[in-house]
PDB file of N, CA and C in Angstrom:
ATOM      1  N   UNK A   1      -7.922 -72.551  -1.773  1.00  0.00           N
ATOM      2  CA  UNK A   1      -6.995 -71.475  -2.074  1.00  0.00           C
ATOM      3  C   UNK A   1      -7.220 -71.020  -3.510  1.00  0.00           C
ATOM      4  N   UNK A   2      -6.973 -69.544  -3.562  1.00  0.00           N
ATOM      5  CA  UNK A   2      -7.367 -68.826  -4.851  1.00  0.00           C
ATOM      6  C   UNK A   2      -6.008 -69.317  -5.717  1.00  0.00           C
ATOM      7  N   UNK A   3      -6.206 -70.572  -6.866  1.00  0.00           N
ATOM      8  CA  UNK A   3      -5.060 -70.664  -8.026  1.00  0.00           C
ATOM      9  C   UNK A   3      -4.359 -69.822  -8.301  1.00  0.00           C
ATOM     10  N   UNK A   4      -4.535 -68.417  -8.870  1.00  0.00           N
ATOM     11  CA  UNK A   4      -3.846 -67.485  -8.902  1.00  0.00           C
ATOM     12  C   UNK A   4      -2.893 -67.223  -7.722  1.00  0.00           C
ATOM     13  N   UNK A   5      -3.527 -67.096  -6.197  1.00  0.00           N
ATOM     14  CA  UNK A   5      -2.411 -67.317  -5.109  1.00  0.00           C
ATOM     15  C   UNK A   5      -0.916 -68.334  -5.197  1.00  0.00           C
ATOM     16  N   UNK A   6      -1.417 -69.236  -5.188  1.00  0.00           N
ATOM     17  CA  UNK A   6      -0.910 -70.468  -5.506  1.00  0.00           C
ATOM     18  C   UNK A   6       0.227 -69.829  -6.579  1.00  0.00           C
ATOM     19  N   UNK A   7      -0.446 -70.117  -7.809  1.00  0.00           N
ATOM     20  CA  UNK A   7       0.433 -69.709  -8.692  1.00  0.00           C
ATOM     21  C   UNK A   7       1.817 -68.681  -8.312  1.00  0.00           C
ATOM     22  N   UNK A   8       1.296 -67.525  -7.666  1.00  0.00           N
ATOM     23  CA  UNK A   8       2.086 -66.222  -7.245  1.00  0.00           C
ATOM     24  C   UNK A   8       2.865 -66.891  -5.931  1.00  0.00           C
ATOM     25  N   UNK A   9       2.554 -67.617  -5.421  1.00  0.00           N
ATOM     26  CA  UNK A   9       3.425 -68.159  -4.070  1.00  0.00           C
ATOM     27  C   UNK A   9       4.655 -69.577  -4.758  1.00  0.00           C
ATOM     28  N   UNK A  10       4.305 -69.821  -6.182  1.00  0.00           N
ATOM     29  CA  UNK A  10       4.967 -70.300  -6.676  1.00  0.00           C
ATOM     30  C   UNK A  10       6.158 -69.887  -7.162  1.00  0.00           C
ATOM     31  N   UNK A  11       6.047 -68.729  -7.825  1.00  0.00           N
ATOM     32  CA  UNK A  11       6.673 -67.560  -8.482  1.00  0.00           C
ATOM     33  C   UNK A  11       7.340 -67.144  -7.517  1.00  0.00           C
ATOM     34  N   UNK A  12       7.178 -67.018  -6.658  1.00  0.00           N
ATOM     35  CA  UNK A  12       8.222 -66.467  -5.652  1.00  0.00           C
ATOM     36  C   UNK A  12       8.683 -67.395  -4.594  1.00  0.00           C
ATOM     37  N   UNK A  13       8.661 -69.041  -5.272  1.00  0.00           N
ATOM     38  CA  UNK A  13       9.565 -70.239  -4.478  1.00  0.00           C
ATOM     39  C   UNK A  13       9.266 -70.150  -3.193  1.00  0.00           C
ATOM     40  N   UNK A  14       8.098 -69.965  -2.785  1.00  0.00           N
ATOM     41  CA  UNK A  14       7.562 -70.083  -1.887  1.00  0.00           C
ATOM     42  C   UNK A  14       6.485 -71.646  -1.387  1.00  0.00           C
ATOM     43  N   UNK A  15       6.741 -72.344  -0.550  1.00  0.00           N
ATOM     44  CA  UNK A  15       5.532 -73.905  -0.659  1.00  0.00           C
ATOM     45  C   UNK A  15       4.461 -73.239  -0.477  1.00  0.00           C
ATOM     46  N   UNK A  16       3.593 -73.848  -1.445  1.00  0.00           N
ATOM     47  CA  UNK A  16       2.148 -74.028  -1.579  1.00  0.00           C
ATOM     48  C   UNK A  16       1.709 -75.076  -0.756  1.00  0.00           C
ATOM     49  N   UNK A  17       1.906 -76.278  -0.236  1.00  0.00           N
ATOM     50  CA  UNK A  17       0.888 -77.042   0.549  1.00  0.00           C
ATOM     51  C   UNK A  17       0.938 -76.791   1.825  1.00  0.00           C
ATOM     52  N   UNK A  18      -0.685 -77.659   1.829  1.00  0.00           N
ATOM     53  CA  UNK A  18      -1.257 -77.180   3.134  1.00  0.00           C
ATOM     54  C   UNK A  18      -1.822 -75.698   3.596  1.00  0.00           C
ATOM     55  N   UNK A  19      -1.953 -75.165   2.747  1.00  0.00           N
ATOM     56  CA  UNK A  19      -2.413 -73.744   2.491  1.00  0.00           C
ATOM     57  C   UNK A  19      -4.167 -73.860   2.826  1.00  0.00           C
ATOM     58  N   UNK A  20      -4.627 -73.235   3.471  1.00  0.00           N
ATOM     59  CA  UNK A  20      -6.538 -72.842   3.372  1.00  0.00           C
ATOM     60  C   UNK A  20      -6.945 -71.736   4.167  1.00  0.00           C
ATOM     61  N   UNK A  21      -7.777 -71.460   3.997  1.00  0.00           N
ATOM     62  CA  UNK A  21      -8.320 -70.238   4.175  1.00  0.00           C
ATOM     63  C   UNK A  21      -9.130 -70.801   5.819  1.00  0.00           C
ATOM     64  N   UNK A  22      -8.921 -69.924   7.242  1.00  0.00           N
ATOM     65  CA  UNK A  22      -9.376 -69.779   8.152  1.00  0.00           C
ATOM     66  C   UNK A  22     -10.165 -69.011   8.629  1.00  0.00           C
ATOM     67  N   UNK A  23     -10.832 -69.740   9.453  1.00  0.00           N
ATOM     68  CA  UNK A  23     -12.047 -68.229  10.308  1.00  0.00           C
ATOM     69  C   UNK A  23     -10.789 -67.448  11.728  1.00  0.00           C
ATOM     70  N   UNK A  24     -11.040 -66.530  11.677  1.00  0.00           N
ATOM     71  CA  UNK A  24     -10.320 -65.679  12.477  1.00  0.00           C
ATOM     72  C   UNK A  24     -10.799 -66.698  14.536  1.00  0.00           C
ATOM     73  N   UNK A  25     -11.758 -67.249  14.278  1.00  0.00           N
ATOM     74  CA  UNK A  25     -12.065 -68.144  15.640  1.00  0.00           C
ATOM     75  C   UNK A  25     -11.329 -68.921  15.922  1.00  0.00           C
ATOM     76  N   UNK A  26     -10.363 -69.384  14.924  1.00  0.00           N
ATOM     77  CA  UNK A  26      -9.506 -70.542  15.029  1.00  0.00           C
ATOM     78  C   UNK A  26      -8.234 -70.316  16.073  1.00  0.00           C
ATOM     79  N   UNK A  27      -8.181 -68.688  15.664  1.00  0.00           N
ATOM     80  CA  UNK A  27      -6.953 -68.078  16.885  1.00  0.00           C
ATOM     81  C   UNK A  27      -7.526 -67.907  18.507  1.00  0.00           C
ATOM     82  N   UNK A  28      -8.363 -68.133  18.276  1.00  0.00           N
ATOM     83  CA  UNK A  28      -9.189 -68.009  20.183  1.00  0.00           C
ATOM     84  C   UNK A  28      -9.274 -69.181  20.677  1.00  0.00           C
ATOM     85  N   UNK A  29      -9.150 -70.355  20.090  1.00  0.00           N
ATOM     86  CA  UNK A  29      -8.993 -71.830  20.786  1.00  0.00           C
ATOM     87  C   UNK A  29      -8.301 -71.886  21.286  1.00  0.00           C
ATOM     88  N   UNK A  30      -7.946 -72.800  22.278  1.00  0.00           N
ATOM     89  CA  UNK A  30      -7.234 -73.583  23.456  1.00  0.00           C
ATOM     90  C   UNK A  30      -5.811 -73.957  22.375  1.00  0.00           C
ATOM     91  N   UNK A  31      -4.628 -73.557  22.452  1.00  0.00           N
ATOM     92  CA  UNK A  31      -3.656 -74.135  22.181  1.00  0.00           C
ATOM     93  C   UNK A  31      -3.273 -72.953  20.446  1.00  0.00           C
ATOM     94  N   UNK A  32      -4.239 -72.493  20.324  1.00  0.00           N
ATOM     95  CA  UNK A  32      -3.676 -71.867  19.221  1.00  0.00           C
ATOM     96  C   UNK A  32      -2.278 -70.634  19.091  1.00  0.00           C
ATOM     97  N   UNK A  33      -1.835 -70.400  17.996  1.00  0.00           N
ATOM     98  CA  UNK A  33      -0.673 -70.410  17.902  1.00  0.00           C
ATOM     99  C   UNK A  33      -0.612 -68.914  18.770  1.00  0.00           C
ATOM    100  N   UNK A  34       0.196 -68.062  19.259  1.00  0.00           N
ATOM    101  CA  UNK A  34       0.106 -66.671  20.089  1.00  0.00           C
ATOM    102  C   UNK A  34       0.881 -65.467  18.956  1.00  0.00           C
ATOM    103  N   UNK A  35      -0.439 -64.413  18.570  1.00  0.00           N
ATOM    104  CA  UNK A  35      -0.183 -63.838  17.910  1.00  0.00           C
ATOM    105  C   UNK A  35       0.789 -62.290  18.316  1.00  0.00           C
ATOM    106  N   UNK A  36       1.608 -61.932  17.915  1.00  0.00           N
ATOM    107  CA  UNK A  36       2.442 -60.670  18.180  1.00  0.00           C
ATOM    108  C   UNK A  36       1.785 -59.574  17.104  1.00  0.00           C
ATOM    109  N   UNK A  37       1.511 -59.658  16.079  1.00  0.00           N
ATOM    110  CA  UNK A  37       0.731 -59.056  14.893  1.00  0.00           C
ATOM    111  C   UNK A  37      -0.401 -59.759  14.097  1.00  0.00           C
ATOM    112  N   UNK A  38      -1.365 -58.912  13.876  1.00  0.00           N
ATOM    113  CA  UNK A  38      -2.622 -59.458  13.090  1.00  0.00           C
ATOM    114  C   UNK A  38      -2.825 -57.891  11.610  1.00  0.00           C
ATOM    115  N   UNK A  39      -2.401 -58.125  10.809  1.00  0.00           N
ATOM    116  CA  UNK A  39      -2.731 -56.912   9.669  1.00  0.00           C
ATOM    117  C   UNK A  39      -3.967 -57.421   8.768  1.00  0.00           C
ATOM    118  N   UNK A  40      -4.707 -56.923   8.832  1.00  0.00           N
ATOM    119  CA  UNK A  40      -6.299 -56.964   7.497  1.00  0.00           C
ATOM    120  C   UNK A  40      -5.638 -56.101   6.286  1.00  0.00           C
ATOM    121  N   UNK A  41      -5.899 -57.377   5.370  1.00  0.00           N
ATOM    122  CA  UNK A  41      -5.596 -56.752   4.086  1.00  0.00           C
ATOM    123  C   UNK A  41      -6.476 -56.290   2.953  1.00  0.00           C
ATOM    124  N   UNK A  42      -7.719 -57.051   3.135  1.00  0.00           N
ATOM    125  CA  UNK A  42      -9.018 -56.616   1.916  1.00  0.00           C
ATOM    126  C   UNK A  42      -9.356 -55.178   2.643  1.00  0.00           C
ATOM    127  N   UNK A  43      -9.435 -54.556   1.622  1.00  0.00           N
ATOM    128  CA  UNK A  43      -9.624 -52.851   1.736  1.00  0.00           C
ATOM    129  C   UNK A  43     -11.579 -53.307   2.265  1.00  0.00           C
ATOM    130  N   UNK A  44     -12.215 -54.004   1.958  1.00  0.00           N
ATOM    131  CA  UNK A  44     -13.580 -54.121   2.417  1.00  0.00           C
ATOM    132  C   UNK A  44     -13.490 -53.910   3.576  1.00  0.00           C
ATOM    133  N   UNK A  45     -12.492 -54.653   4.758  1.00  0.00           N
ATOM    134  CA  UNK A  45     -12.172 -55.122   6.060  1.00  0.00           C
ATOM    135  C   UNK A  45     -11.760 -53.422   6.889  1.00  0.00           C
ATOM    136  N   UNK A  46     -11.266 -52.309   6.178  1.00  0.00           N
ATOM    137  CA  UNK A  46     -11.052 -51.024   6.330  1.00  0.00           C
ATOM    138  C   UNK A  46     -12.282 -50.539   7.273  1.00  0.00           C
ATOM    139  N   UNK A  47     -14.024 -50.992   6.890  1.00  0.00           N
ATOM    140  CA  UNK A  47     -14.652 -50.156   7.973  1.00  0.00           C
ATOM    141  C   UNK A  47     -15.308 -51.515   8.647  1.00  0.00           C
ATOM    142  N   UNK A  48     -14.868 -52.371   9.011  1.00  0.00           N
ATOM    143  CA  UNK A  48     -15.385 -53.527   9.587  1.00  0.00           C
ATOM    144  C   UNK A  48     -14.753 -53.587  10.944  1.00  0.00           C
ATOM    145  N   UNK A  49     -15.833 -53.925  11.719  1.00  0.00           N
ATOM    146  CA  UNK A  49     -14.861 -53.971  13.203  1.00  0.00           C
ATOM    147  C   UNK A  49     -14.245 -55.237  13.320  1.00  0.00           C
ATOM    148  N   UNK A  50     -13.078 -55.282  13.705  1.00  0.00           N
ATOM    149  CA  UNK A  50     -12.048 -56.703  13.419  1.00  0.00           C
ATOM    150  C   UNK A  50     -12.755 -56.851  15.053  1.00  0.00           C
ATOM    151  N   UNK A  51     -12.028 -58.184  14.922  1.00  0.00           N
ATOM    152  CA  UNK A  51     -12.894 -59.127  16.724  1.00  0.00           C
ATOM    153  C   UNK A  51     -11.411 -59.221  17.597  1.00  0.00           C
ATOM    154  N   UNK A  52     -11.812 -59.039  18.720  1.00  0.00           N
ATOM    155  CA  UNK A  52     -10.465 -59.140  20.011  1.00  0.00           C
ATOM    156  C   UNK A  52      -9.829 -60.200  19.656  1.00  0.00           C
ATOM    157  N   UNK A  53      -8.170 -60.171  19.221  1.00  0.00           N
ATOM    158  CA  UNK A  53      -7.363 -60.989  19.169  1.00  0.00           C
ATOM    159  C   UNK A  53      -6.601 -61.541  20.233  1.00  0.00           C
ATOM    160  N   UNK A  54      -6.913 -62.953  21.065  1.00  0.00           N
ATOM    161  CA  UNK A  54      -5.770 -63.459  22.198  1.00  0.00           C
ATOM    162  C   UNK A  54      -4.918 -62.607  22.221  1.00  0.00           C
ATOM    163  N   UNK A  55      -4.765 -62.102  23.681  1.00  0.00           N
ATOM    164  CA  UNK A  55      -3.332 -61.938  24.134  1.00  0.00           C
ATOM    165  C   UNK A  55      -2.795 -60.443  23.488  1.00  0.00           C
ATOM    166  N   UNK A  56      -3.533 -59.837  23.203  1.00  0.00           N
ATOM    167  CA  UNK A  56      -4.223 -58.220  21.701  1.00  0.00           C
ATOM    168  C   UNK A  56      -2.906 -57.683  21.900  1.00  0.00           C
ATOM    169  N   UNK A  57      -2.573 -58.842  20.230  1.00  0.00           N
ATOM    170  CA  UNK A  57      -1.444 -58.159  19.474  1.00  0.00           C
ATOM    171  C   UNK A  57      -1.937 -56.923  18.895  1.00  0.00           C
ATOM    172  N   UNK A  58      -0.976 -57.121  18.101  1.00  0.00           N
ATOM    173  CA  UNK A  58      -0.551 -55.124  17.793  1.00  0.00           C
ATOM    174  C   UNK A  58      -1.521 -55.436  16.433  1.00  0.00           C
ATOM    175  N   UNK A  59      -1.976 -54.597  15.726  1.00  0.00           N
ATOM    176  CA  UNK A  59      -2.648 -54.521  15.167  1.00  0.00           C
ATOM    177  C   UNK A  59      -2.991 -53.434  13.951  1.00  0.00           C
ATOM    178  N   UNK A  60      -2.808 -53.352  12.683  1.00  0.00           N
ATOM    179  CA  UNK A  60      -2.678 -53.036  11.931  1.00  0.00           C
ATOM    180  C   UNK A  60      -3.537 -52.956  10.493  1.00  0.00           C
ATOM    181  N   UNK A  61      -3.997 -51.897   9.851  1.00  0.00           N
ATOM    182  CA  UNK A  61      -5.052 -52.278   8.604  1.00  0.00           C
ATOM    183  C   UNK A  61      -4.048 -52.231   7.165  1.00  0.00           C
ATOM    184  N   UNK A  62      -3.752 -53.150   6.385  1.00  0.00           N
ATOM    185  CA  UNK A  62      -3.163 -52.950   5.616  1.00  0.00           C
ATOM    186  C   UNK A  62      -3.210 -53.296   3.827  1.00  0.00           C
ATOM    187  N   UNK A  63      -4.528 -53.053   3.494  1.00  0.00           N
ATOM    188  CA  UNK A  63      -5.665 -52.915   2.697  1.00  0.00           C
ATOM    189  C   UNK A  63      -5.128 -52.824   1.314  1.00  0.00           C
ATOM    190  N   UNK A  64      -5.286 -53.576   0.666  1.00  0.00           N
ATOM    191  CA  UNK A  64      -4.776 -54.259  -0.865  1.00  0.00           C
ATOM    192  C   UNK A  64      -5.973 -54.261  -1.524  1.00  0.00           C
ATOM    193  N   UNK A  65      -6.134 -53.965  -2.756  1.00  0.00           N
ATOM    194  CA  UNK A  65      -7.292 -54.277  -3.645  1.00  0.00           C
ATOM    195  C   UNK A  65      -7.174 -55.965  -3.793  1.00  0.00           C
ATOM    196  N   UNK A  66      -8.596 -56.159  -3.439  1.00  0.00           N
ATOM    197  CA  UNK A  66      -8.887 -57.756  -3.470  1.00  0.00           C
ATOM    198  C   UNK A  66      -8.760 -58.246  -5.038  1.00  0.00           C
ATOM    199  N   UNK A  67      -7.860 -59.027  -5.084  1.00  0.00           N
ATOM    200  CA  UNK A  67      -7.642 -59.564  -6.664  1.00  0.00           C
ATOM    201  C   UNK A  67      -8.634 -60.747  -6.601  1.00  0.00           C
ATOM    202  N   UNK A  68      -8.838 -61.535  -5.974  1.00  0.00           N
ATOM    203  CA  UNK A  68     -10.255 -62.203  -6.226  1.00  0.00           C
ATOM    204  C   UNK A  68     -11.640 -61.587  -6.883  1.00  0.00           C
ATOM    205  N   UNK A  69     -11.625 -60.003  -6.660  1.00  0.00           N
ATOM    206  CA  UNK A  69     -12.638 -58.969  -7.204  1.00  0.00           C
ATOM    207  C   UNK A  69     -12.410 -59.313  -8.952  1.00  0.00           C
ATOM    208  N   UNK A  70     -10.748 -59.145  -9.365  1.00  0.00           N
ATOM    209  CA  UNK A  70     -10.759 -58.789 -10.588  1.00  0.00           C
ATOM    210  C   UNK A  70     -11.524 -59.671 -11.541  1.00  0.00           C
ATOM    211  N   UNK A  71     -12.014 -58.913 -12.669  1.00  0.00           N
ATOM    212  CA  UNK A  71     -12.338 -59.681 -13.722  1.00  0.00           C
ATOM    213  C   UNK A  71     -11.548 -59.702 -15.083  1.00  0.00           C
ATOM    214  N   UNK A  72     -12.026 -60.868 -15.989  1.00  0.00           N
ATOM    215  CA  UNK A  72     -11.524 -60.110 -16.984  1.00  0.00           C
ATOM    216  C   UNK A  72     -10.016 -62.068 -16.905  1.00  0.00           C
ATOM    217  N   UNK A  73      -9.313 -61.752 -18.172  1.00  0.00           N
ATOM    218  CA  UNK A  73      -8.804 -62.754 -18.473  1.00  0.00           C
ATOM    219  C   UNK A  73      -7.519 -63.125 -17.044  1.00  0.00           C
ATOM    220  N   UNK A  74      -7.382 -64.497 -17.460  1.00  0.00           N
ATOM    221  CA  UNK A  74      -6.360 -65.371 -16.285  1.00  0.00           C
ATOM    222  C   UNK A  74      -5.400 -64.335 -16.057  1.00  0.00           C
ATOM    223  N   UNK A  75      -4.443 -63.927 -17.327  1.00  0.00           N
ATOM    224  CA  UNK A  75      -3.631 -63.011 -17.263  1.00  0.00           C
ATOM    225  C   UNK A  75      -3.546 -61.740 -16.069  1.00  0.00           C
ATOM    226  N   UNK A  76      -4.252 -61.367 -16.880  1.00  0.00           N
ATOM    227  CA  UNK A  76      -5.203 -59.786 -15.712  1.00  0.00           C
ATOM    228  C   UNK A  76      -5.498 -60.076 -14.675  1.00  0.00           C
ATOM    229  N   UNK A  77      -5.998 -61.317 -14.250  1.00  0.00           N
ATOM    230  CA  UNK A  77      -6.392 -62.134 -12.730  1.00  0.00           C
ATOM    231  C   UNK A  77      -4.998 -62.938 -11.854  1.00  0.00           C
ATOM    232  N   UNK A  78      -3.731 -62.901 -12.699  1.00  0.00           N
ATOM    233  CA  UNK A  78      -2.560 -63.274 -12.397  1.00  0.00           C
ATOM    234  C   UNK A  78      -1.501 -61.961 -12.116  1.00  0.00           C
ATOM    235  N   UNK A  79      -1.477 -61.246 -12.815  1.00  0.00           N
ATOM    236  CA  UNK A  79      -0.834 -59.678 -12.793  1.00  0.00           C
ATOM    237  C   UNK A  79      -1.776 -59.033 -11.445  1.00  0.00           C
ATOM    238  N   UNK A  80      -3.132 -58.913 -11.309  1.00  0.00           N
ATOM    239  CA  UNK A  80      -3.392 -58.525  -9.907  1.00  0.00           C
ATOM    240  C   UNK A  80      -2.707 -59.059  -9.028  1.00  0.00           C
ATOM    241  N   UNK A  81      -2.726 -59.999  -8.962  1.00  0.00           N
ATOM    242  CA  UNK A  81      -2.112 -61.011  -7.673  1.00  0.00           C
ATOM    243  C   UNK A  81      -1.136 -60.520  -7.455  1.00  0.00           C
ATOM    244  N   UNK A  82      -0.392 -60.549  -8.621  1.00  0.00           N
ATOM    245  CA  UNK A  82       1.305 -60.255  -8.568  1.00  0.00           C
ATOM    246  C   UNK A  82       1.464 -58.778  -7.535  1.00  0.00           C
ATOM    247  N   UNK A  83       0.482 -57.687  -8.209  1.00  0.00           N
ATOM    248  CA  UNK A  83       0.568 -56.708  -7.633  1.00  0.00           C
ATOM    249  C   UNK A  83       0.728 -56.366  -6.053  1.00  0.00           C
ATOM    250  N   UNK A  84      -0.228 -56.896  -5.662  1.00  0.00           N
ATOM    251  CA  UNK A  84      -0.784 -57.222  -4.169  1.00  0.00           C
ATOM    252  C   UNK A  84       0.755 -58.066  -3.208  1.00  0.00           C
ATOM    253  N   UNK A  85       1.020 -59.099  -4.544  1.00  0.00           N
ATOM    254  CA  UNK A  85       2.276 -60.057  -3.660  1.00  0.00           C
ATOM    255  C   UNK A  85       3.218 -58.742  -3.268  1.00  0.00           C
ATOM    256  N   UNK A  86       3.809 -57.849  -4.517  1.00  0.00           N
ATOM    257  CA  UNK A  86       4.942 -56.558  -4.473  1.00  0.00           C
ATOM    258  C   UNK A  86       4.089 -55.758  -3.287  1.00  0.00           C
ATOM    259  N   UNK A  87       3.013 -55.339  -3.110  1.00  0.00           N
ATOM    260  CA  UNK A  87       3.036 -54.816  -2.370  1.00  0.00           C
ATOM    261  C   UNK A  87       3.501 -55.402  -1.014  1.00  0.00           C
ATOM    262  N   UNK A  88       2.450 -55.947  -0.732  1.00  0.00           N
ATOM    263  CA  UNK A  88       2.395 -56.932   0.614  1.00  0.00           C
ATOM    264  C   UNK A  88       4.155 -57.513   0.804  1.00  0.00           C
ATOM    265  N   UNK A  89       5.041 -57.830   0.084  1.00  0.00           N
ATOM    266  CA  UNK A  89       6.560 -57.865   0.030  1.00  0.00           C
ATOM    267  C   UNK A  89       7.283 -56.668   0.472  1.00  0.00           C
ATOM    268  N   UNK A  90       7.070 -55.566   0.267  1.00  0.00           N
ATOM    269  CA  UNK A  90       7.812 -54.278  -0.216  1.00  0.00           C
ATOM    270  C   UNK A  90       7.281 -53.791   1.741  1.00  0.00           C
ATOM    271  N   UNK A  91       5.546 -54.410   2.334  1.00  0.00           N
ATOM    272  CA  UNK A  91       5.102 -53.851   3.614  1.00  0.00           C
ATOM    273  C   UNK A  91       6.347 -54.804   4.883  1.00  0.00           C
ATOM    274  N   UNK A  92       6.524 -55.944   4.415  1.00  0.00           N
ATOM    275  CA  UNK A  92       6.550 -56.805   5.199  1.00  0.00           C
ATOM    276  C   UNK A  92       8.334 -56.492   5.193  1.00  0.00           C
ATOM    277  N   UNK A  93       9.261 -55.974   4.196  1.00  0.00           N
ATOM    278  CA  UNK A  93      10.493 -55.901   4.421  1.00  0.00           C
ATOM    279  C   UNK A  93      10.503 -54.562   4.950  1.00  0.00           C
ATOM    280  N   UNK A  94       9.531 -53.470   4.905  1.00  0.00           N
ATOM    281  CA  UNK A  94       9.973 -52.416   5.828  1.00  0.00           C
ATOM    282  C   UNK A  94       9.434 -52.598   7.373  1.00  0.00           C
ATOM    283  N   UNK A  95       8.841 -53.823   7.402  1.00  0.00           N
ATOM    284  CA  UNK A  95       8.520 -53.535   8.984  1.00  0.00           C
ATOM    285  C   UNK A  95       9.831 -54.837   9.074  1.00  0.00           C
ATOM    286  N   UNK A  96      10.219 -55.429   8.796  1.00  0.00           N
ATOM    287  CA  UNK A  96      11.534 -56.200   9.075  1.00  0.00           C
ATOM    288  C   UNK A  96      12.778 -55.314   8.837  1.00  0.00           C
ATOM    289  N   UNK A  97      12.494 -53.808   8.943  1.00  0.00           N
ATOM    290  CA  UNK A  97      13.469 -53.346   8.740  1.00  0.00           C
ATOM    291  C   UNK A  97      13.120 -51.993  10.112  1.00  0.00           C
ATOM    292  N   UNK A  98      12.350 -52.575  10.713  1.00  0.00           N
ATOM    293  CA  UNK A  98      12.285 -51.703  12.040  1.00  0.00           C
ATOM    294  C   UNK A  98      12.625 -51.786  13.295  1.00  0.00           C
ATOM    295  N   UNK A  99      13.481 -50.870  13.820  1.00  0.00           N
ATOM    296  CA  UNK A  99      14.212 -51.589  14.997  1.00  0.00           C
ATOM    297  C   UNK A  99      13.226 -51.497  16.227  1.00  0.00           C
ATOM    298  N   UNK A 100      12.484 -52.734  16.268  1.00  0.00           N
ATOM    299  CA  UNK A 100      11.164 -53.324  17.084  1.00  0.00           C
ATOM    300  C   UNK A 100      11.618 -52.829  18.420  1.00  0.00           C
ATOM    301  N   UNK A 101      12.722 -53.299  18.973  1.00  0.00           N
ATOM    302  CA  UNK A 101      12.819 -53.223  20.363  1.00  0.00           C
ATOM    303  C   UNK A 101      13.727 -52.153  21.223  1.00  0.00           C
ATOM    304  N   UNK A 102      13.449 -50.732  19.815  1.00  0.00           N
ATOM    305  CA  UNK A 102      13.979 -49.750  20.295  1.00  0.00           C
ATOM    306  C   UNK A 102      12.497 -48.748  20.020  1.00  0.00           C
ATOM    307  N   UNK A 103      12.137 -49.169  19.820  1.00  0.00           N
ATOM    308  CA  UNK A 103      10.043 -48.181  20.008  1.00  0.00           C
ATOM    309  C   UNK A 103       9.419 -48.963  20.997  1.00  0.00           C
ATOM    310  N   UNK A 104       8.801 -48.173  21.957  1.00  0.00           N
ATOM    311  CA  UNK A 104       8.017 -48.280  22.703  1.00  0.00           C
ATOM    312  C   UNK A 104       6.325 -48.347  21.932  1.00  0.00           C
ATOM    313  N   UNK A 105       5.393 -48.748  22.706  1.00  0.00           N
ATOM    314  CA  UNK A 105       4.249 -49.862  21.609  1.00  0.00           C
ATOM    315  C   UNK A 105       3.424 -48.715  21.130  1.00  0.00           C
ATOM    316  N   UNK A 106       3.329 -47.187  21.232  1.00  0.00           N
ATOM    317  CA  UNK A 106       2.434 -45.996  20.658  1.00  0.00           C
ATOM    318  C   UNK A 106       3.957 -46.238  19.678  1.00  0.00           C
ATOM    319  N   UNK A 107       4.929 -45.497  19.929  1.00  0.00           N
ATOM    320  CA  UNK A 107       5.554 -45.560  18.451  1.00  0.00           C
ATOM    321  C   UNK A 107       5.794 -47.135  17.345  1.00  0.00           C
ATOM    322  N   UNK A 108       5.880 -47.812  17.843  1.00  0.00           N
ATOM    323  CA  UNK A 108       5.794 -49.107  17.176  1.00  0.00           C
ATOM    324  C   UNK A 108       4.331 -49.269  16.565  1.00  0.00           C
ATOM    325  N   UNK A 109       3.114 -49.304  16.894  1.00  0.00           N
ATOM    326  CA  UNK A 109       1.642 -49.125  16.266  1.00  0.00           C
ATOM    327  C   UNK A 109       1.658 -48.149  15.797  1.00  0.00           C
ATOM    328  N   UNK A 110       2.144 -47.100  15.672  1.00  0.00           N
ATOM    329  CA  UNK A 110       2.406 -46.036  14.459  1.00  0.00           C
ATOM    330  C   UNK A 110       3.046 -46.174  13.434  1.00  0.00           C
ATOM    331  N   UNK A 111       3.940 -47.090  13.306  1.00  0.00           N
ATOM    332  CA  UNK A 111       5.252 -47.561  12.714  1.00  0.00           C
ATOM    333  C   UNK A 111       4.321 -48.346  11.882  1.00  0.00           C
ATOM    334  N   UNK A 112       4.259 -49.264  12.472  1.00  0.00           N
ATOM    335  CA  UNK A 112       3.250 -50.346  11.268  1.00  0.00           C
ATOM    336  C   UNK A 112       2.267 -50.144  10.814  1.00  0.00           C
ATOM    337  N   UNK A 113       1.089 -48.910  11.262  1.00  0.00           N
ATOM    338  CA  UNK A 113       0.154 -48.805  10.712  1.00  0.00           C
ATOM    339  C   UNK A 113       0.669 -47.385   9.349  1.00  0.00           C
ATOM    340  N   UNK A 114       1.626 -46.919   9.238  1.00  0.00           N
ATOM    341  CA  UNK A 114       1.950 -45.830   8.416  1.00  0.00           C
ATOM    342  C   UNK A 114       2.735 -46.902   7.473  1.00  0.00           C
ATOM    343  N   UNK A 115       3.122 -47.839   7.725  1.00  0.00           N
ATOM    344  CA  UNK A 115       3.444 -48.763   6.546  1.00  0.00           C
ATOM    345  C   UNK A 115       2.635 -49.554   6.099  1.00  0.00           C
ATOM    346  N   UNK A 116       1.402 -49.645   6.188  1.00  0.00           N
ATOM    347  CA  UNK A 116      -0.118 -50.172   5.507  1.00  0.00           C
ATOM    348  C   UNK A 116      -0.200 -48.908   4.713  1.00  0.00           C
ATOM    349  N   UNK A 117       0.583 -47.523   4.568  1.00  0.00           N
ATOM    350  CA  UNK A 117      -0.177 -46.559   3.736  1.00  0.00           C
ATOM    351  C   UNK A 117       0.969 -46.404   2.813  1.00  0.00           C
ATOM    352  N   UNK A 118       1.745 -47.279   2.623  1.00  0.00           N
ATOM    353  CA  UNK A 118       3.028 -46.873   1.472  1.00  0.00           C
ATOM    354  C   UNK A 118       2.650 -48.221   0.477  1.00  0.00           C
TER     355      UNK A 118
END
């Protein structure tokens, strides 16, 4: 896990253990967990073809400048993070603020993918 993550998942009293980074194959095994949403967040991942998700949740691009990219002092490499956390916070309380089971799944995949662009 990227320290800076860590750090920022700290900051916002959030647990850090047991945290690591997965291959997206791990969700196609026998017993793995059943996804309702999958969002890509590295803006790289924008023209990449994502791979069939079990059970093809809803699906969403929601593209953050990769703070692992940044250079330049801890500070500046800690304030990215931060950025990305406000965003990715600010995406995740307006789709918890959508009344899911009053959209049908074209307006609901519209719903979440127009909140990857705020």
């Amino acid at each position: 896990m990227n320290p800076f993550a860590l750090r920022e998942l700290a900051r916002w009293h959030l647990p850090t253990d047991g945290y690591r980074s997965k291959s997206w194959d791990e969700f196609a095994q026998p017993g793995a967990p059943a996804l309702d949403f999958v969002f890509t967040v590295c803006d790289k991942a924008a023209g990449e073809v994502c791979p069939v998700w079990p059970g093809q949740p809803m699906t969403a691009h929601w593209g953050v400048p990769d703070p692992a990219d940044v250079e330049g002092s801890d500070e500046r490499k800690q304030q990215s993070m931060h950025e990305v956390a406000l965003t990715l916070k600010r995406r995740i309380e307006l789709l918890l603020s959508v009344p899911i089971a009053k959209l049908d799944n074209v307006a609901l995949q519209q719903t979440v993918r127009d909140i990857g662009q705020r």
